[in-house]
Protein backbone atom coordinates (compact mmCIF):
# COMPACT_ATOMS: atom_id res chain seq x y z
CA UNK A 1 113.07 115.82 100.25
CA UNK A 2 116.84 115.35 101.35
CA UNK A 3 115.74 117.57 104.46
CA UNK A 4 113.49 115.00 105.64
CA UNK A 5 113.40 115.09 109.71
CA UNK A 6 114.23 112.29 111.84
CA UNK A 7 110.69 111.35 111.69
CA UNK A 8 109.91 108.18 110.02
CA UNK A 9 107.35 109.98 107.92
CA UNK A 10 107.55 113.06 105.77
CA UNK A 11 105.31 115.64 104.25
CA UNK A 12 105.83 117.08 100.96
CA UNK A 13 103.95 118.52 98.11
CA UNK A 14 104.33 117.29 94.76
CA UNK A 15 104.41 119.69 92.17
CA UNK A 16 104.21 119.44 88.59
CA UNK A 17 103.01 122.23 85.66
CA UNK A 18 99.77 120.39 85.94
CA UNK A 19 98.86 119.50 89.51
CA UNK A 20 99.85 119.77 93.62
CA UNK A 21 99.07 117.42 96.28
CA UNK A 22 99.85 116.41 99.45
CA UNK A 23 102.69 113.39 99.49
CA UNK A 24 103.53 111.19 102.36
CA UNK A 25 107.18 109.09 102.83
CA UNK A 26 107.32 106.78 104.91
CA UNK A 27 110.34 104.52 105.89
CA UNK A 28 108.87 101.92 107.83
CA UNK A 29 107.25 100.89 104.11
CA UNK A 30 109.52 97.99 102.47
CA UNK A 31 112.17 99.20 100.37
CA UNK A 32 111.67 98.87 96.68
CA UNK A 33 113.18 98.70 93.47
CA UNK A 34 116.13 100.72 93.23
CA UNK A 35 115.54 103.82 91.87
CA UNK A 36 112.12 104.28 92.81
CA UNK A 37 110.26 105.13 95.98
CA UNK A 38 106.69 104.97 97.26
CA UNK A 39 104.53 107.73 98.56
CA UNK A 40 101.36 108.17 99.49
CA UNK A 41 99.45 110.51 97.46
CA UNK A 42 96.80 112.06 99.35
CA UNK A 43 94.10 112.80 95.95
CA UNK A 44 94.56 109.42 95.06
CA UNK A 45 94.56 107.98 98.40
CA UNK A 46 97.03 105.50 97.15
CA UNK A 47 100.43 104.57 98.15
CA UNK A 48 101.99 105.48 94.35
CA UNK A 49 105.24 104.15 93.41
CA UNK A 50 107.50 106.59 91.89
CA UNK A 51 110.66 107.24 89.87
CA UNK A 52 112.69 108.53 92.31
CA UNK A 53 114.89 110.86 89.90
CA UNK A 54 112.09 112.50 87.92
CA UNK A 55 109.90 112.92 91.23
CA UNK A 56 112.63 114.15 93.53
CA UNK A 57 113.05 117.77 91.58
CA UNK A 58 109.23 118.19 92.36
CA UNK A 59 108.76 117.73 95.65
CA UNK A 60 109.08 120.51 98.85
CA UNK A 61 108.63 120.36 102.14
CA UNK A 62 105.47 121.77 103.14
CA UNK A 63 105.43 124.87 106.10
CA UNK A 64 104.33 124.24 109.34
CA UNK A 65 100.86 125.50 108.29
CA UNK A 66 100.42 123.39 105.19
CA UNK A 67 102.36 120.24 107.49
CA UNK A 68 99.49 120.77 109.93
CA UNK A 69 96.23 120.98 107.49
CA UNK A 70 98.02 117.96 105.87
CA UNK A 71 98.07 116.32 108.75
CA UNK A 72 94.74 116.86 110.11
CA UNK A 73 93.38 115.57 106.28
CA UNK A 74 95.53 113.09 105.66
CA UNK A 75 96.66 110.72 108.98
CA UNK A 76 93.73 108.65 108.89
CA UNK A 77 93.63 107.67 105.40
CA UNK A 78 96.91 107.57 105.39
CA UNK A 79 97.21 104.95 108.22
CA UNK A 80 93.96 102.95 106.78
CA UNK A 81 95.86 102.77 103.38
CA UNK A 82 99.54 102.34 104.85
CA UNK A 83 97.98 99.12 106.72
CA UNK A 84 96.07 97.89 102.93
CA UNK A 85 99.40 97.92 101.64
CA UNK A 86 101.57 96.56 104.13
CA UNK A 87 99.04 93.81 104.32
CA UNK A 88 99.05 93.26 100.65
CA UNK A 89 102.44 93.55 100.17
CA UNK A 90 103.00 91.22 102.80
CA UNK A 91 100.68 88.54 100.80
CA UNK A 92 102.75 89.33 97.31
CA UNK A 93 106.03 88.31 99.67
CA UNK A 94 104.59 85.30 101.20
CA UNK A 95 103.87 84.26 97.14
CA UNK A 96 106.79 85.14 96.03
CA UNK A 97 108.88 83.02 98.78
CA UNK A 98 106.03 80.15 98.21
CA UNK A 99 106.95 80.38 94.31
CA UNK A 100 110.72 80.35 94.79
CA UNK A 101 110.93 77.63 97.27
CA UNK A 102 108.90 75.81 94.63
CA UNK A 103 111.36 76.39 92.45
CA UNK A 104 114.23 75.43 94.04
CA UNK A 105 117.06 72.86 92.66
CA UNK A 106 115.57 69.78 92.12
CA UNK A 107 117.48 66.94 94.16
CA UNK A 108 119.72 64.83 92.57
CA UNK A 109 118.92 61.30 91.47
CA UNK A 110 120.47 58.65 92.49
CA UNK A 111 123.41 57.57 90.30
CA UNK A 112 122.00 55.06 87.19
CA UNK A 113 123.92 51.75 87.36
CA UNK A 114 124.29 50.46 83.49
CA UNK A 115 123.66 47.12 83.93
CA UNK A 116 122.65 46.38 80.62
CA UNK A 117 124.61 44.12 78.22
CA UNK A 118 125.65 45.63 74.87
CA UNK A 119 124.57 43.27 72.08
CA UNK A 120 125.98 44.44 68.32
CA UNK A 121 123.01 43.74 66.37
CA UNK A 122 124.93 44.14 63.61
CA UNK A 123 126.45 40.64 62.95
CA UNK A 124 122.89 39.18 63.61
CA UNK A 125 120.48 41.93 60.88
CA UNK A 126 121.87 40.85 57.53
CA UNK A 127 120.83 43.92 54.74
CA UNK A 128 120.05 41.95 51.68
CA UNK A 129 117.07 40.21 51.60
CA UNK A 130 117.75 36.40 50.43
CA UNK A 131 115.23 34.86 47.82
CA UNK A 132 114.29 32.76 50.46
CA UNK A 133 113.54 35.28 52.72
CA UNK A 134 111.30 36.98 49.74
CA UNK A 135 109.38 33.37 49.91
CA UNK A 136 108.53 33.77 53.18
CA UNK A 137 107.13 36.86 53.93
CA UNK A 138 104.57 36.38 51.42
C-alpha cells in the first residue's frame, strides 16, 4: 500500500486465508485514530475502519486490469458512501465540539466577602443541665 500513486485514492485488494475484495483509500477522508485507517470495502459497501498494522501485510495493489473492473464496479458506490460518511462524520464532529464547549471551565465566582461575625457559642451553651432547668422543660 506504501506504493500508493499520487492519486488521492487507491485501489487494493485485501487478502486474507478466508476472503478478497476490492479496498478503496482515500486521503481526503479525516484522519483517524492513530494506528488505524479507513477503507472502503467494496462487499460491504462500507467505509471499514481498520488496524492499520494487521491490515497493511494483506493488502496489494491491484493490475491495471483488476484497477479498471474495480473501478467501473466500485466509483459510484464508492462516492454515494464516501459522501454518507463524510456527512455523518461531520455530524459526530459538530457533537463532539457542541459537547466539549459544554464542558468547558466553568467561570470563576466572584470572590465571597466573610462578613459574618464569629460568635463562640461556647461561653453561652452550658453542658450540665441545672435542676432548674430539669423543672422547666417538663
Amino acid at each position: 500500500m506504501s506504493n500508493a500513486s499520487t492519486d488521492s485514492v487507491w485501489y487494493g485488494m485485501l487478502e486474507t486465508s478466508k476472503f478478497k475484495t476490492v479496498v478503496i483509500r482515500d486521503d481526503s477522508l479525516p484522519e483517524n485514530l492513530s494506528g488505524r485507517i479507513y477503507l472502503y470495502n467494496a462487499d460491504r459497501d462500507q467505509i471499514v475502519e481498520y488496524v492499520e498494522s494487521i491490515v497493511n501485510p494483506k493488502l496489494r495493489p491491484l493490475t491495471d486490469k483488476e484497477r479498471s473492473e474495480a473501478v467501473k464496479a466500485c466509483e459510484k458506490k464508492f462516492k454515494a458512501t464516501r459522501k454518507k460518511f463524510l456527512s455523518e462524520h461531520s455530524s459526530r464532529s459538530n457533537i463532539l465540539n457542541l459537547k466539549s464547549e459544554a464542558a468547558g471551565p466553568v467561570a470563576k465566582s466572584k470572590e465571597l466577602i466573610d462578613d459574618d461575625v464569629d460568635v463562640d457559642l461556647d461561653d453561652e451553651l452550658d453542658d450540665e443541665w441545672d435542676d432548674d432547668d430539669e423543672e422547666m422543660s417538663a
